[in-house]
Protein backbone atom coordinates (compact mmCIF):
# COMPACT_ATOMS: atom_id res chain seq x y z
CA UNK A 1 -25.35 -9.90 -39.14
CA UNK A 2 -21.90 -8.68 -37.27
CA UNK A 3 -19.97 -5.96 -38.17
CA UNK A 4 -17.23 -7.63 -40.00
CA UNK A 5 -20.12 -9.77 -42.27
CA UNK A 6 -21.48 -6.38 -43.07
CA UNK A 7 -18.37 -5.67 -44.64
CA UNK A 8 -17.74 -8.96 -46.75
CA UNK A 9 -21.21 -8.48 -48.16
CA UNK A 10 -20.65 -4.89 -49.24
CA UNK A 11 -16.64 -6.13 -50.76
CA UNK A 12 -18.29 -9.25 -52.79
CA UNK A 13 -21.56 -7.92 -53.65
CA UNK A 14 -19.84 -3.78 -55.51
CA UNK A 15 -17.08 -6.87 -56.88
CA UNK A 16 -19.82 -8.81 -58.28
CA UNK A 17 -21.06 -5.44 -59.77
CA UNK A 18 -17.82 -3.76 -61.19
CA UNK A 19 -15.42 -6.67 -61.31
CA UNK A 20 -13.03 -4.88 -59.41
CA UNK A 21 -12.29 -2.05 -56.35
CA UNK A 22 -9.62 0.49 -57.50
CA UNK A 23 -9.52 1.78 -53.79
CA UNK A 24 -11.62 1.01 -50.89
CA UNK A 25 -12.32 4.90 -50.06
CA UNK A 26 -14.56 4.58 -53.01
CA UNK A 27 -16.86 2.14 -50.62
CA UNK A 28 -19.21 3.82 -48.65
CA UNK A 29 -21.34 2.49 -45.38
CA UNK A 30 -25.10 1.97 -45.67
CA UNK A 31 -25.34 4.85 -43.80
CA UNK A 32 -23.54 6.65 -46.28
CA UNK A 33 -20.14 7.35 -44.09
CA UNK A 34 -16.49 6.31 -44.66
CA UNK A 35 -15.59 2.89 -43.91
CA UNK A 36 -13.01 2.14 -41.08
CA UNK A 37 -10.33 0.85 -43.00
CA UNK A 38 -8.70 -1.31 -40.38
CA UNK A 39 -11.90 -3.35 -40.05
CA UNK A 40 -12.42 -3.26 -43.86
CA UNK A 41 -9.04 -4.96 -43.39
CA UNK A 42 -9.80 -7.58 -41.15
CA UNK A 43 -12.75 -8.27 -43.72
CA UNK A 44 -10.20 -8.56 -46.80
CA UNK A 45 -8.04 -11.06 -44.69
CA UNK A 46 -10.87 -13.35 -43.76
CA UNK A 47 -11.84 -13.68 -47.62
CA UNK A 48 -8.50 -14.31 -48.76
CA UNK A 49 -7.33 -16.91 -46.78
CA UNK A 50 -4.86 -19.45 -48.54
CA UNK A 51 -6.54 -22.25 -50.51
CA UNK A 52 -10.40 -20.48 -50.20
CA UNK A 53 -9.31 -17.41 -51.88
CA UNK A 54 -12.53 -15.40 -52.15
CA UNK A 55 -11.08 -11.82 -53.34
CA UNK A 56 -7.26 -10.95 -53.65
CA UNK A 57 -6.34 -7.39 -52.01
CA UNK A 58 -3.27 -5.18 -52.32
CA UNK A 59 -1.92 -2.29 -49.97
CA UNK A 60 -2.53 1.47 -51.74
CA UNK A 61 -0.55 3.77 -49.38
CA UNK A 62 -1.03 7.48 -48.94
CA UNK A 63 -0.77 10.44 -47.43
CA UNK A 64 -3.26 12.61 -45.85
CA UNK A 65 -2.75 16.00 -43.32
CA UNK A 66 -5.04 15.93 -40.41
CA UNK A 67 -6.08 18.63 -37.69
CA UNK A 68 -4.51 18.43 -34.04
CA UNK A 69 -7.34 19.09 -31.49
CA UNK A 70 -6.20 23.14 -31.17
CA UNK A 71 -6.40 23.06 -35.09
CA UNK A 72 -10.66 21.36 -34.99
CA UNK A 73 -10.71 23.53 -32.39
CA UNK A 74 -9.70 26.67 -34.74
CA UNK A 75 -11.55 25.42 -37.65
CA UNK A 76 -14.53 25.84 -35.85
CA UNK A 77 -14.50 28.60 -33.63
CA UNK A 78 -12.01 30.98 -35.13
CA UNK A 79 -8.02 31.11 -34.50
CA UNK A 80 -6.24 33.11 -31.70
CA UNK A 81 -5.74 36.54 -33.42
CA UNK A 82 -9.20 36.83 -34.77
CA UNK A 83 -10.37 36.53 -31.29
CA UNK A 84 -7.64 39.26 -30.15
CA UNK A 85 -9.20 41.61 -32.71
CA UNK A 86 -12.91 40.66 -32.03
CA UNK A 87 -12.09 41.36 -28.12
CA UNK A 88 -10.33 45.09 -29.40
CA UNK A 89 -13.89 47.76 -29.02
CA UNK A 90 -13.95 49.94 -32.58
CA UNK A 91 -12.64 53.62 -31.99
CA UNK A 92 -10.14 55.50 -30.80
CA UNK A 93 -10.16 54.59 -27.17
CA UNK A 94 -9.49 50.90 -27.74
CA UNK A 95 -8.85 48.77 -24.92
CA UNK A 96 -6.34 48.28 -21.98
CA UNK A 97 -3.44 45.86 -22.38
CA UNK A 98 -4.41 43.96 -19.39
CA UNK A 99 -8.16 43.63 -20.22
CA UNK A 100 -7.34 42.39 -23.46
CA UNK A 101 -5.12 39.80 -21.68
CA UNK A 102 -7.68 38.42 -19.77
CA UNK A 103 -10.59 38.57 -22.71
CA UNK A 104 -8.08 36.58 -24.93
CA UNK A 105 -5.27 34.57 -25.70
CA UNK A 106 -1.93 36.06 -25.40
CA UNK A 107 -0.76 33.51 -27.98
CA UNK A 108 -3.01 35.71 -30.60
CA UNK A 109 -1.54 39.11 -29.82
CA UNK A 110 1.55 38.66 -31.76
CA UNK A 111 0.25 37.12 -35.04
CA UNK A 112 -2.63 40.36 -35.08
CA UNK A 113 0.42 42.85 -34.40
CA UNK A 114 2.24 41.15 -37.24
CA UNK A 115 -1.03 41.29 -39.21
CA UNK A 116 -0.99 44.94 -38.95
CA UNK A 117 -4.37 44.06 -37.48
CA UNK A 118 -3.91 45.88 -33.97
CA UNK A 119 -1.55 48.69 -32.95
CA UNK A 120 -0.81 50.68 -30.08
CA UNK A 121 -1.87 53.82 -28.55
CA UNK A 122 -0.25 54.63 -25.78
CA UNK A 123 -1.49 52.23 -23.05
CA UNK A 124 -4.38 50.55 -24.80
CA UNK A 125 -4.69 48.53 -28.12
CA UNK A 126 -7.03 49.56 -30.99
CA UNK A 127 -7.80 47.95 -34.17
CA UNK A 128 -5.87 49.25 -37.23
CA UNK A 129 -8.35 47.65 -39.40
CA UNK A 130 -11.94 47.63 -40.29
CA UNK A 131 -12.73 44.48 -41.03
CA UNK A 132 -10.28 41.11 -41.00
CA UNK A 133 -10.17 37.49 -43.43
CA UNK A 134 -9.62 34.91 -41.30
CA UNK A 135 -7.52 33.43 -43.28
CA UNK A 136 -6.23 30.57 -40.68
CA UNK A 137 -9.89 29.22 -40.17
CA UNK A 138 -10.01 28.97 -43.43
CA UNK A 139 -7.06 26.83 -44.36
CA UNK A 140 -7.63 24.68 -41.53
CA UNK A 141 -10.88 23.86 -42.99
CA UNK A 142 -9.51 23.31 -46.27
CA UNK A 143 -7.44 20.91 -44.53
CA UNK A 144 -10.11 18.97 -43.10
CA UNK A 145 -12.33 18.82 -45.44
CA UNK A 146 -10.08 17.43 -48.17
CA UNK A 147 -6.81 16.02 -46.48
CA UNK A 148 -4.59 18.31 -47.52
CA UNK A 149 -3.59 22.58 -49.09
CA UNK A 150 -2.58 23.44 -52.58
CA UNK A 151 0.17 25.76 -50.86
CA UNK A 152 2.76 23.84 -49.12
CA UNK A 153 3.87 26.76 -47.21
CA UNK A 154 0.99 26.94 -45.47
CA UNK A 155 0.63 23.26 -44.50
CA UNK A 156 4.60 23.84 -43.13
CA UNK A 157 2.87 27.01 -41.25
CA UNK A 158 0.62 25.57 -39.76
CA UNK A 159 2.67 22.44 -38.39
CA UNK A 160 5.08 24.67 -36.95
CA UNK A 161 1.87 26.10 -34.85
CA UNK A 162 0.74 22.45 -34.01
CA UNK A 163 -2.69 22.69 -35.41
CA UNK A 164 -2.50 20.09 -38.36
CA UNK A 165 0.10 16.87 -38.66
CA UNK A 166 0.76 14.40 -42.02
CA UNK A 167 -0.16 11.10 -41.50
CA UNK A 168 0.14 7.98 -43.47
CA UNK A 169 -3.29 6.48 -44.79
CA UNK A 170 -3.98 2.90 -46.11
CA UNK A 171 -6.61 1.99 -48.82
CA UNK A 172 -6.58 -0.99 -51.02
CA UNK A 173 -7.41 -2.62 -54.41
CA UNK A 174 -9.83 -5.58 -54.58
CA UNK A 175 -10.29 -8.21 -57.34
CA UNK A 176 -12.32 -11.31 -57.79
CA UNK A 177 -10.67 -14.56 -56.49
CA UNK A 178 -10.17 -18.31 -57.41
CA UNK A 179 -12.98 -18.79 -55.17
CA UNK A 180 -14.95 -15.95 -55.43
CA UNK A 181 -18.55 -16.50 -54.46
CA UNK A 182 -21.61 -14.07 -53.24
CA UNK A 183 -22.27 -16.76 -50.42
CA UNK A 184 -19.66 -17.13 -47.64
CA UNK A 185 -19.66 -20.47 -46.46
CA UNK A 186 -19.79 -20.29 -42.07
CA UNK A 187 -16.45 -22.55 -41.14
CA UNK A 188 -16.63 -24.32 -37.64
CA UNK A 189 -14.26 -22.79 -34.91
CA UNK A 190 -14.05 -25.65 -32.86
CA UNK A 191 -14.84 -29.36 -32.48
CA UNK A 192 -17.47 -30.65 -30.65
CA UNK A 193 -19.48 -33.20 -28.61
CA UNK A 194 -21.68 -33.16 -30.92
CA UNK A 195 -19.82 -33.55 -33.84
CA UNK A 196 -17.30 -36.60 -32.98
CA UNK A 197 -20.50 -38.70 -32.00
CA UNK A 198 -21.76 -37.83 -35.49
CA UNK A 199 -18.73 -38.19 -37.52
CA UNK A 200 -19.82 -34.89 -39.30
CA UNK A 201 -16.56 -33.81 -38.42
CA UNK A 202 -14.74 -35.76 -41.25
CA UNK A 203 -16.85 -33.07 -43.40
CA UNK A 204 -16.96 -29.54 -41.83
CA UNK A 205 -14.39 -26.96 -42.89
CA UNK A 206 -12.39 -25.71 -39.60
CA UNK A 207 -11.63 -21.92 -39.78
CA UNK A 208 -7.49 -21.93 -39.40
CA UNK A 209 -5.66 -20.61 -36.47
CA UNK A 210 -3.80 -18.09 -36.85
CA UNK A 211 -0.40 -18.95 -35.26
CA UNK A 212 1.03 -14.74 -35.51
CA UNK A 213 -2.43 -13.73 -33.86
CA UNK A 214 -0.88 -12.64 -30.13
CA UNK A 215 -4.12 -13.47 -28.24
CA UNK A 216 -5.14 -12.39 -24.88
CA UNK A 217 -2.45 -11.28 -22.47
CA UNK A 218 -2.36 -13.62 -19.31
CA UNK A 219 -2.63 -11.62 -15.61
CA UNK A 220 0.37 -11.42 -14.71
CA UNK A 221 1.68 -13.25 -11.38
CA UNK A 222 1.62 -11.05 -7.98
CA UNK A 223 4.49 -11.35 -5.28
CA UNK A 224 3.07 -12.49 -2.26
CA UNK A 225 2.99 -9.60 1.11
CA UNK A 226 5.63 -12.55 2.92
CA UNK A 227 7.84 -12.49 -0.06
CA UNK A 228 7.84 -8.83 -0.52
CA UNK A 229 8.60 -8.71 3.31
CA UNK A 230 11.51 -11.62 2.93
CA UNK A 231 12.85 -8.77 -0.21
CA UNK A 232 13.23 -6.24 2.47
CA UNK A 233 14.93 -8.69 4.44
CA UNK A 234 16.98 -10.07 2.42
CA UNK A 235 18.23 -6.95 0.98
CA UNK A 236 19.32 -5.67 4.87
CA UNK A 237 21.24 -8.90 4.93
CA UNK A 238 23.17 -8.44 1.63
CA UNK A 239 23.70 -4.92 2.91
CA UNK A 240 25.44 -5.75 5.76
CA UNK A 241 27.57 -8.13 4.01
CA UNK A 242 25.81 -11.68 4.49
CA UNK A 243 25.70 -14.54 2.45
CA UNK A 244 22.59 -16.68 2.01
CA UNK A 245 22.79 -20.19 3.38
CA UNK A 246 20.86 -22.94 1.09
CA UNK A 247 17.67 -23.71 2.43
CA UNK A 248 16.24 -26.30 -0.18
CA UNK A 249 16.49 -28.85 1.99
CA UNK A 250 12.72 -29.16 4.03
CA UNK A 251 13.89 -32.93 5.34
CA UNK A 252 16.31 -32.73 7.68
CA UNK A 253 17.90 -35.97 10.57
CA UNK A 254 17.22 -35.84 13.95
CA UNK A 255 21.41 -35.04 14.17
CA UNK A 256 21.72 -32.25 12.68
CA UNK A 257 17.78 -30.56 14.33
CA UNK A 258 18.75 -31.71 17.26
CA UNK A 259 22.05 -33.38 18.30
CA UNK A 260 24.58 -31.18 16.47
CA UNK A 261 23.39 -27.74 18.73
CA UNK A 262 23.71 -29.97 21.90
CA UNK A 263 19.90 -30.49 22.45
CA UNK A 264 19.48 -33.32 24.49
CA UNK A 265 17.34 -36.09 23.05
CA UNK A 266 14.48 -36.38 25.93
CA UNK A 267 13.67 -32.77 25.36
CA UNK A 268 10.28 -32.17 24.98
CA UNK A 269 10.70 -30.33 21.49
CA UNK A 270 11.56 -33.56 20.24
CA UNK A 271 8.27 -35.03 20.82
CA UNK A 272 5.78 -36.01 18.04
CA UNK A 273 3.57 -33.02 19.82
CA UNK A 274 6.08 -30.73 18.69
CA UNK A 275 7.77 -32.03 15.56
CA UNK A 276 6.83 -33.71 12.17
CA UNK A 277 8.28 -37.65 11.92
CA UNK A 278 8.66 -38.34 8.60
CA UNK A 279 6.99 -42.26 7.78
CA UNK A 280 8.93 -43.42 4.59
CA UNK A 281 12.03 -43.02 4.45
CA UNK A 282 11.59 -43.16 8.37
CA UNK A 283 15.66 -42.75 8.66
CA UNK A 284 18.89 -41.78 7.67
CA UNK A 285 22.75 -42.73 8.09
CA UNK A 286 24.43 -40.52 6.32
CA UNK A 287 26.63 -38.78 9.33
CA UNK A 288 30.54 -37.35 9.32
CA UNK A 289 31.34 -40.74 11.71
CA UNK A 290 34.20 -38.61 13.86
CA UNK A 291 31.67 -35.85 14.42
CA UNK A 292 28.69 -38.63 15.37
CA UNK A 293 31.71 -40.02 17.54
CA UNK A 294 32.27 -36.36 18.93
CA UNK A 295 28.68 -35.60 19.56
CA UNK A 296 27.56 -38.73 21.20
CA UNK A 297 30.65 -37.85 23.97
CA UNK A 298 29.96 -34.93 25.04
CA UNK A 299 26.16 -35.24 25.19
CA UNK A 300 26.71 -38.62 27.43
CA UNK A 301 30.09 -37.71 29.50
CA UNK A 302 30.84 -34.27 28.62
CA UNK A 303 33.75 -32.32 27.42
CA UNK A 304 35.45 -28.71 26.29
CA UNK A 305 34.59 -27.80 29.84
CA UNK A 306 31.37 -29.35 29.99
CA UNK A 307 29.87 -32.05 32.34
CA UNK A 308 27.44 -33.00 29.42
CA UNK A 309 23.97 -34.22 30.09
CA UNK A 310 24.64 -37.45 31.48
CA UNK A 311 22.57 -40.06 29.47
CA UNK A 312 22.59 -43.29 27.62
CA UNK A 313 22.76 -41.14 23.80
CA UNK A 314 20.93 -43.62 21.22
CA UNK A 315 22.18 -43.11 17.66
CA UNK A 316 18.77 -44.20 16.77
CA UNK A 317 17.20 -41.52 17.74
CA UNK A 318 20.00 -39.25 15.84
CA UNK A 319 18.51 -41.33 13.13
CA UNK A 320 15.16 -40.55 12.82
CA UNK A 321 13.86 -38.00 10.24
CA UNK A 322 11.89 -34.93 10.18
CA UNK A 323 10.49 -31.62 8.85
CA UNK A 324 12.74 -29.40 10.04
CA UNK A 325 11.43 -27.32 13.31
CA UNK A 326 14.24 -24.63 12.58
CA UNK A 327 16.56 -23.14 10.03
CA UNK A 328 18.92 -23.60 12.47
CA UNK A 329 19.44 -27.09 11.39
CA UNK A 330 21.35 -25.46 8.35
CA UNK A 331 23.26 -23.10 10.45
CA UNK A 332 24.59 -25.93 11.73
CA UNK A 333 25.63 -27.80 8.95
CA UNK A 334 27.18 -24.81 7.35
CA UNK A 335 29.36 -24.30 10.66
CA UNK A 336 30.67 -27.85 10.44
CA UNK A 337 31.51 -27.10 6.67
CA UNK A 338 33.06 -23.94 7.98
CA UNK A 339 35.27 -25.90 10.41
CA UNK A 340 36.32 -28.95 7.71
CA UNK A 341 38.52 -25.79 6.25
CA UNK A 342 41.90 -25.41 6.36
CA UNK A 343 42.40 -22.06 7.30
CA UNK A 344 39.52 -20.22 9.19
CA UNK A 345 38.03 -17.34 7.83
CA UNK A 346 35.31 -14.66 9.45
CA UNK A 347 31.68 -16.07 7.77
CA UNK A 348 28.45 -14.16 8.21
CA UNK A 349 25.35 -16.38 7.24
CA UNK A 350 21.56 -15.73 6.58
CA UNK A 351 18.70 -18.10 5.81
CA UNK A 352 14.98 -16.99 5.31
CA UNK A 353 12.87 -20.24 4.46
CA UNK A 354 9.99 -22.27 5.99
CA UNK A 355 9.92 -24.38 9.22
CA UNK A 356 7.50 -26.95 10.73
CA UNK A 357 6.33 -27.60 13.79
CA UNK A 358 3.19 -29.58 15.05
CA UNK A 359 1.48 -26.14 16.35
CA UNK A 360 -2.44 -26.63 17.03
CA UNK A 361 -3.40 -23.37 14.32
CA UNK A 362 -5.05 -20.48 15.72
CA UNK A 363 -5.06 -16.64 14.98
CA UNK A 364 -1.45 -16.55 15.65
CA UNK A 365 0.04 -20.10 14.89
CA UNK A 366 0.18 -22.57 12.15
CA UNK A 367 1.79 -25.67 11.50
CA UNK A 368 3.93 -24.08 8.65
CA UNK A 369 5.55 -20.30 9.45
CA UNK A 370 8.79 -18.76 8.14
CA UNK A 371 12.17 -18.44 10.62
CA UNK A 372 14.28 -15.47 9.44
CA UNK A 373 18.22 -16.44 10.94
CA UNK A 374 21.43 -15.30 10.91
CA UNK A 375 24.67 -16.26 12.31
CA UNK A 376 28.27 -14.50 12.52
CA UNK A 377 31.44 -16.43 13.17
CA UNK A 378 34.96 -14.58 13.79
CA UNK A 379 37.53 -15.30 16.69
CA UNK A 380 36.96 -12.89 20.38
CA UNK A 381 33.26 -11.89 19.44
CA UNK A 382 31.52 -11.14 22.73
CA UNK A 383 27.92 -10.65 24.00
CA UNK A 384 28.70 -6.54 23.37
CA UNK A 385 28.99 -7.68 19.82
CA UNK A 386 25.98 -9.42 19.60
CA UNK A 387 23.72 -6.76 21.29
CA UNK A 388 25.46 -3.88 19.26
CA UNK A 389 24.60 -5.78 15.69
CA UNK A 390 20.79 -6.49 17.24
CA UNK A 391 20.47 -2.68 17.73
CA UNK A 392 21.97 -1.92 13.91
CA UNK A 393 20.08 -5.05 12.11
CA UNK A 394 16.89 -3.53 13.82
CA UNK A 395 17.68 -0.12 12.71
CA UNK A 396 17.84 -0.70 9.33
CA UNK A 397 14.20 -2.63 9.90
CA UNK A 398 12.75 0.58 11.59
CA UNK A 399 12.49 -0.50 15.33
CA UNK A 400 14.67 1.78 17.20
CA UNK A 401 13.84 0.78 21.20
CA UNK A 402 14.79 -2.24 22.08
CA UNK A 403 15.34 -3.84 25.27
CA UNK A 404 16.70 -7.91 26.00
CA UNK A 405 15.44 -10.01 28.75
CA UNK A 406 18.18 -13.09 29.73
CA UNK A 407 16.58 -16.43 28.53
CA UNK A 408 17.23 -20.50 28.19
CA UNK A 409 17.93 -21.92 24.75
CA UNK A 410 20.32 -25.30 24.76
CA UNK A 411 22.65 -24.30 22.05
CA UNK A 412 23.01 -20.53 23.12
CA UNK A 413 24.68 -19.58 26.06
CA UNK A 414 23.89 -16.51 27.20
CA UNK A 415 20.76 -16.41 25.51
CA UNK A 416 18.58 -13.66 25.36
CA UNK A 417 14.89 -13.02 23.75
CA UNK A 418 14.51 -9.49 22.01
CA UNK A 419 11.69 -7.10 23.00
CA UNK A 420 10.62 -3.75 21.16
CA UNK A 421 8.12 -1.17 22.10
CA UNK A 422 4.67 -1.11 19.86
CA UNK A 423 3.37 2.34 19.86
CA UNK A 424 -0.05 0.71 18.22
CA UNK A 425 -0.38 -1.53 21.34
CA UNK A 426 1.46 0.17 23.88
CA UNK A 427 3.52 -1.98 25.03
CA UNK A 428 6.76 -4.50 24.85
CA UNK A 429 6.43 -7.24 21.97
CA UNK A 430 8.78 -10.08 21.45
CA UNK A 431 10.44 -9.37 18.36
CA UNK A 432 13.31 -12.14 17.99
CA UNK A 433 15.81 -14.30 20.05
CA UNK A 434 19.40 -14.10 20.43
CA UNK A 435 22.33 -15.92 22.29
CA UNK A 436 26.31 -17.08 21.41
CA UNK A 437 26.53 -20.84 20.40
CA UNK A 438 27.66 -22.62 23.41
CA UNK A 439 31.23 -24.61 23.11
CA UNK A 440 29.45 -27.75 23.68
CA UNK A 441 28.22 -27.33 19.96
CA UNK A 442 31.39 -25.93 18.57
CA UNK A 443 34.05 -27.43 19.59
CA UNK A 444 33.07 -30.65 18.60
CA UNK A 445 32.58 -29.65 15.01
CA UNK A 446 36.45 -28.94 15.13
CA UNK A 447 35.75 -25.71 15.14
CA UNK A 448 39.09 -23.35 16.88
CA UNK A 449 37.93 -22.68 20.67
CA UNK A 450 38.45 -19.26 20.08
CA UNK A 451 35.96 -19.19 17.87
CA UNK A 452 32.89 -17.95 18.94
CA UNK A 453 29.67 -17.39 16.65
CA UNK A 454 26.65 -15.43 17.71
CA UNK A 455 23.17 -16.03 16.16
CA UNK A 456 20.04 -14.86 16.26
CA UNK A 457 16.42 -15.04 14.81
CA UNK A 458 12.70 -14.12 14.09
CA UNK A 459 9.82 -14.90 12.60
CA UNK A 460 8.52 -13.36 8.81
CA UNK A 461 4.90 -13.60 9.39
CA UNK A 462 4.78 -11.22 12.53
CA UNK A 463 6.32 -7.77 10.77
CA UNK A 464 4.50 -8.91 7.68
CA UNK A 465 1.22 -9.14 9.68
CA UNK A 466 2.23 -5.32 11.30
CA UNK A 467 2.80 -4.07 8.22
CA UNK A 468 0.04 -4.85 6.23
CA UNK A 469 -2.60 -4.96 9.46
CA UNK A 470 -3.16 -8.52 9.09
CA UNK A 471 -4.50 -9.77 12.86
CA UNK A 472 -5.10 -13.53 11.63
CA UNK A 473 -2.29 -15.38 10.48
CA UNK A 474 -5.05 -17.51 8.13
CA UNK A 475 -5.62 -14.65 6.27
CA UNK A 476 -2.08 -14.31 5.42
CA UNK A 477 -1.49 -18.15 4.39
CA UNK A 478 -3.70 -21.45 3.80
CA UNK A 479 -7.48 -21.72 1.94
CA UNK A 480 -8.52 -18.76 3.42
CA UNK A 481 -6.10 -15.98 1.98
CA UNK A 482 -7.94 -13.68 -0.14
CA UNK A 483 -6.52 -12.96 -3.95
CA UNK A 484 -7.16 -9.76 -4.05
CA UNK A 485 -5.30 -8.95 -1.01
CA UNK A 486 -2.10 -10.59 -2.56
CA UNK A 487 -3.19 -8.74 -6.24
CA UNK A 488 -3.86 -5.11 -4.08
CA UNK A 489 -1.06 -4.86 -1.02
CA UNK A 490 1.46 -2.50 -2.14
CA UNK A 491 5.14 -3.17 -2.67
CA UNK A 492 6.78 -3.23 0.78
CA UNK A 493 9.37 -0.48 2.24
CA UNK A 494 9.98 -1.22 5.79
CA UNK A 495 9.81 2.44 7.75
CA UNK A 496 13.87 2.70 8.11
């Protein structure tokens, strides 16, 4: 038999015997102690539940006063000025101020001076008294023993010290019920198997829900060591003034990948090795027709001091769609959009989302990684600009050293890749690349030639991997990330 049963057997079987409870304190456990009247509670509500009304119970509240842990601690062993005079030798000579200090309380010394228990001579302490009543010890267990003191000013006394508190106590009174029975008839929780097959379901009584009952609180969710990196991020960005580009968009056209930053459509990136061709819808039309017109130009012949690539450039090819291989393909979407305006303003941009490329996965690759870009667009910016913002945007991340090395990207010119000193591995990492979008790209968005925008990006998985000592990018994303590590990592502060 549970707990709880143990307690509707006791409250049916005295009811059965005196017709009624006047107060619950009167019960008593087989073992003779109080009953815990919350769970004598939860036993009251489970016979009186609407429409098999076993007993009917009402509140009964009290008052009772109650000993803080100093005051049980009193109770029993004495209070703080009866061990000051217990410590205090009989005679004349008493003892030394000091001693008595470290034999006993200091908190006692005043109450047995204002007792007129202890006095002074001299440089020692010696009892004034022969003998002392405890009278503290004694009131606490008064207290305890019955709930409360037939002097109020001593209960007030004794709160001020902290050593008893008033408290509000709950009892109740129980009478027989419409459906008051010695047996208590087991109700089913739940339906089962079993019981549909039967049908002796149509004739079991269900226990109700209770629909107030708060349950069990789910675990709560846990940010993800990327996400709390792309926080960091993204709060750098907004510091320095940037607004976030939309990145919803995972599906992006050939055009706007590829043939809107003036990469040249037999590049090798644009290769089913290297990027994802989307099957159904396998294209898409939907181009500004001036801009195609524009693009198609100076990729074939040329133009805004350009010789061009020189090629036969296939609009079907512009056509075709993919998983995006960069975020750049929003940068430049946003620039055109930028450049439909009427008046040109100064724009910073940032965009932290996921990219695709058809990577073969290994402890540093995957098919699926996150590019963190920004670009800035204002008239007469300069490579000094960009180079001077890569050493501040850095800064703020916690790399200090960096060095560039000049490199080749077809929609940045100059281009350069971004290198910072590890101390862990002693030696120059790759941390990002850089360049200045070339004119070729600009201009034909109708963008003002003295324009220029510079740009520059990194990945999110390799300072989230340095941070939180991750060596194998599976560990960090895919089927073989471990829960605990996402539950466990600490919130992330990049060292600044």
């Amino acid at each position: 038999m549970s707990a709880i049963e143990e307690l509707q057997t006791l409250v049916l079987t005295t009811l059965e015997e005196k017709g009624s409870i006047s107060n619950t304190k009167e019960l008593c456990a087989p073992n003779g102690e109080d009953l815990d009247q919350l769970a004598l509670l939860g036993a009251l509500k489970s016979l009186s539940l609407e429409g098999e009304e076993m007993v009917h119970y009402d509140s009964i509240e009290g008052e009772v006063w109650v000993l803080t842990d100093e005051g049980n601690e009193i109770a029993d062993n004495g209070s703080h000025e009866a061990k000051v005079f217990e410590a205090i030798p009989i005679g004349e000579k008493g003892i030394e101020i000091p001693e008595l200090q470290a034999q006993a309380a200091k908190i006692g010394q005043g109450k047995a001076f204002k007792n007129k228990w202890i006095t002074k001579n001299g440089n020692n302490v010696i009892r004034a008294v022969d003998s002392i009543v405890d009278q503290t010890r004694i009131d606490l267990q008064i207290i305890r023993s019955t709930g409360t003191h037939s002097d109020p000013k001593v209960l007030s006394e004794l709160k001020k010290r902290k050593l008893c508190d008033k408290q509000k106590k709950f009892s109740y009174s129980v009478t027989k019920g419409p459906c008051f029975s010695l047996t208590i008839e087991k109700q089913a929780r739940d339906i089962t198997v079993e019981m549909l097959q039967s049908g002796e379901w149509k004739n079991e009584k269900f226990k109700k829900y209770n629909f107030d009952a708060l349950g069990i609180l789910p675990l709560g969710g846990h940010l993800h060591p990327l996400m709390k990196v792309r926080e960091e991020f993204r709060q750098i960005f907004f510091e320095m003034g940037f607004e976030e580009m939309p990145t919803n968009r995972f599906v992006e056209s050939s055009f706007w990948n590829f043939d809107a930053l003036f990469q040249p459509q037999q590049h090798p990136a644009r290769d089913a090795h290297d990027t994802f061709f989307l099957k159904d819808p396998a294209t898409s039309t939907q181009f500004p027709e001036e801009y195609l017109k524009r693009v198609k130009e100076v990729h074939s012949v040329g133009g805004y001091g350009s010789t061009g690539y020189g090629y036969d450039w296939k609009i079907e090819e512009a056509q075709k769609l993919i998983l995006r291989t960069h975020t750049t393909a929003v940068s430049s979407t946003m620039l055109y959009d930028l450049a439909q305006q009427k008046e040109f303003k100064p724009v910073k941009y940032f965009s932290i989302d996921r990219v695709f490329r058809n990577e073969t996965v290994d402890a540093t690759h995957l098919a699926e990684f996150h590019q963190v870009e920004g670009v800035i667009a204002d008239k007469g910016l300069t490579l000094g600009d960009l180079i001077g913002f890569m050493d501040t945007f850095f800064g703020k991340m916690g790399v200090k050293n960096l060095r560039f090395k000049p490199a080749y990207n077809p929609y940045t010119e100059p281009s350069m890749e971004i290198f910072s000193y590890h101390p862990g591995l002693g030696k120059w990492v790759e941390v990002g690349n850089s360049g200045m979008f070339r004119p070729e790209m600009l201009e034909p968005m109708g963008l003002d030639p003295e324009v220029r925008v510079i740009a520059w990006g990194l990945s999110l998985e390799r300072p989230t991997m340095i941070k939180y000592g991750i060596d194998n990018i599976r560990e960090l994303l895919g089927h073989k990330v471990n829960l605990s590590m996402i539950q466990n990592n600490p919130i992330c502060r990049l060292d600044k």
